[in-house]
Every structure is written in structure tokens, then in C-alpha cells.
Protein backbone atom coordinates (compact mmCIF):
# COMPACT_ATOMS: atom_id res chain seq x y z
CA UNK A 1 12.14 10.54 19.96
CA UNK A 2 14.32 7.29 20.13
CA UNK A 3 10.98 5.03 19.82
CA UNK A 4 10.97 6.02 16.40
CA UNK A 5 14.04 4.85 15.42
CA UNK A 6 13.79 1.88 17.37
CA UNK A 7 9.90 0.81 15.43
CA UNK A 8 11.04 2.06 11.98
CA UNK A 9 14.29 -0.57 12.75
CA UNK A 10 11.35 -3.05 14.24
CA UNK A 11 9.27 -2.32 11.32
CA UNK A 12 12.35 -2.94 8.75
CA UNK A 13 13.51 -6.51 10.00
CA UNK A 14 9.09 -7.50 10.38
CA UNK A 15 8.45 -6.50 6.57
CA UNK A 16 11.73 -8.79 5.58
CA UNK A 17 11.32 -11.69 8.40
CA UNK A 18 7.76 -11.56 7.66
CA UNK A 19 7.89 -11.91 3.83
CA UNK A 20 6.71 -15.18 2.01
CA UNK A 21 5.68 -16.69 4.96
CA UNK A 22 1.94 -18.33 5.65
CA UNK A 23 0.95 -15.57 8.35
CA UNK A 24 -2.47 -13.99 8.61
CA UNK A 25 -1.39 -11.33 11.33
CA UNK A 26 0.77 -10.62 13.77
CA UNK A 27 -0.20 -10.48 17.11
CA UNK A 28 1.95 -9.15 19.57
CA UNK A 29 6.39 -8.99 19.34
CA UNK A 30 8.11 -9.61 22.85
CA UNK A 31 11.03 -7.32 23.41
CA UNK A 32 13.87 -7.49 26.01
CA UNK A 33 15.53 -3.95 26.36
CA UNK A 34 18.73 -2.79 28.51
CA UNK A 35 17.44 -2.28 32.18
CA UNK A 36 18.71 1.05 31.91
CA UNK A 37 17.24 1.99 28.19
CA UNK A 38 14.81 4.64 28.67
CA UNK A 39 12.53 3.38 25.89
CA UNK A 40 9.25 3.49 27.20
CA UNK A 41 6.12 0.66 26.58
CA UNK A 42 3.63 2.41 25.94
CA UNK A 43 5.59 5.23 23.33
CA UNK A 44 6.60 2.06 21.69
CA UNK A 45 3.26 0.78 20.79
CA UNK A 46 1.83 4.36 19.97
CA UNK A 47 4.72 4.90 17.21
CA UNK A 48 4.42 1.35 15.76
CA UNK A 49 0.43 1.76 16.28
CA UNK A 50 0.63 5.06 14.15
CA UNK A 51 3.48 3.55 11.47
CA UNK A 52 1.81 0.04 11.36
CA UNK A 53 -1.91 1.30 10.75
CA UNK A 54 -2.05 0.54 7.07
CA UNK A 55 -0.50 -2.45 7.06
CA UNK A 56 -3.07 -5.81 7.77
CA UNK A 57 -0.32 -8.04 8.84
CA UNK A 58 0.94 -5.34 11.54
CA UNK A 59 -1.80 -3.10 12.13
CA UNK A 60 -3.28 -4.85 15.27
CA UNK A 61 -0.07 -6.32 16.94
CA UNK A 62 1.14 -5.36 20.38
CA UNK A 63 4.47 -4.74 21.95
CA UNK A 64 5.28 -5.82 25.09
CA UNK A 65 8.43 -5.06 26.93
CA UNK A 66 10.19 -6.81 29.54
CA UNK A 67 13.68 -5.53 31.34
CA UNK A 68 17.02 -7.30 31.19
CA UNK A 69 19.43 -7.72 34.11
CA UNK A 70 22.47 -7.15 31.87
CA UNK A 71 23.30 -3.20 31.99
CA UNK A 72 25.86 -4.18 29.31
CA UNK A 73 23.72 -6.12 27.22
CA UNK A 74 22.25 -4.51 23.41
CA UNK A 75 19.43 -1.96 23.91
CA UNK A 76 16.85 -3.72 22.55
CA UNK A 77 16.51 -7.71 21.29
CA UNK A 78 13.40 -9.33 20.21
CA UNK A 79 12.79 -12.34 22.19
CA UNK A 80 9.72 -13.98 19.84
CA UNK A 81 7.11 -12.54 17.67
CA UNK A 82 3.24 -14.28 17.96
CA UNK A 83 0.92 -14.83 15.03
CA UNK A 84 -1.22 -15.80 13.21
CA UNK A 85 -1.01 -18.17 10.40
CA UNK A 86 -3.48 -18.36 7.61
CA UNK A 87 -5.07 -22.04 8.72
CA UNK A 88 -5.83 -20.79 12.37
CA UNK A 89 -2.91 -22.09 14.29
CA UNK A 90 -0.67 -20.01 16.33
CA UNK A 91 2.94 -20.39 16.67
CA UNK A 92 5.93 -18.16 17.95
């Protein structure tokens, strides 16, 4: 299952970005994948749903995918990350 590897790698760089920093929760983490990737939405957010579930800063977030137009270009790149920060305000 190559969604695995790709959320345990997501999951990995979120747990280091994320450390240390004011944020309440996440809320959803915008991907742009190769056109031609075969990594699939909705596998995506069941593996980081079932990986995630424990953890309050992760548990709830959403990912959302959106296609590239480069065939050459890196299978997967996050484009932002939404949250939450602890005083109410959202920022990317």
C-alpha cells in the first residue's frame, strides 16, 4: 500500500514542523501529487485517519489532493498545511 509510506513520511515531517509551535490543531494539509501518481484521496485520509487517531493536534485534519501538470515533477509536495492556533486565529 504506497499511502502508507507516503502518511508515515507525512506524519514524520508534521510531528517535527509541528513541534514548539502555538497550534491548537491541524485542520486540513493541501497536497500536489504527480498527475500520473496513483495515490488515491480518499486511501490517503483513511491511513492518516487510522495513524493520526491518537494524536489531538492531527487526529481531525483532512487531506486534500489536487493534480499537477508536470509528469516529471516529485510524487507528492505539500503545498500548505491549515490550523489552528491556540488564540483562535487561523493561518496557513
Amino acid at each position: 500500500m504506497h499511502e502508507l509510506t507516503v502518511v508515515n513520511n507525512l506524519l514524520k515531517f508534521l510531528q517535527n514542523f509541528l513541534k514548539d509551535k502555538n497550534i491548537e490543531k491541524v485542520i486540513k494539509i493541501n497536497l500536489r501529487i504527480n498527475p500520473l501518481s496513483c495515490l488515491d484521496e480518499e486511501n490517503l485520509n483513511f491511513v492518516f485517519r487510522s495513524l493520526a487517531k491518537e494524536n489531538n493536534l492531527l487526529k481531525d485534519a483532512k487531506i486534500s489532493v489536487k493534480r499537477g501538470e508536470d509528469p516529471l515533477s516529485r510524487e507528492v509536495i505539500i503545498e500548505n498545511i491549515e490550523v489552528e492556533v491556540r488564540d483562535g486565529d487561523q493561518k496557513d
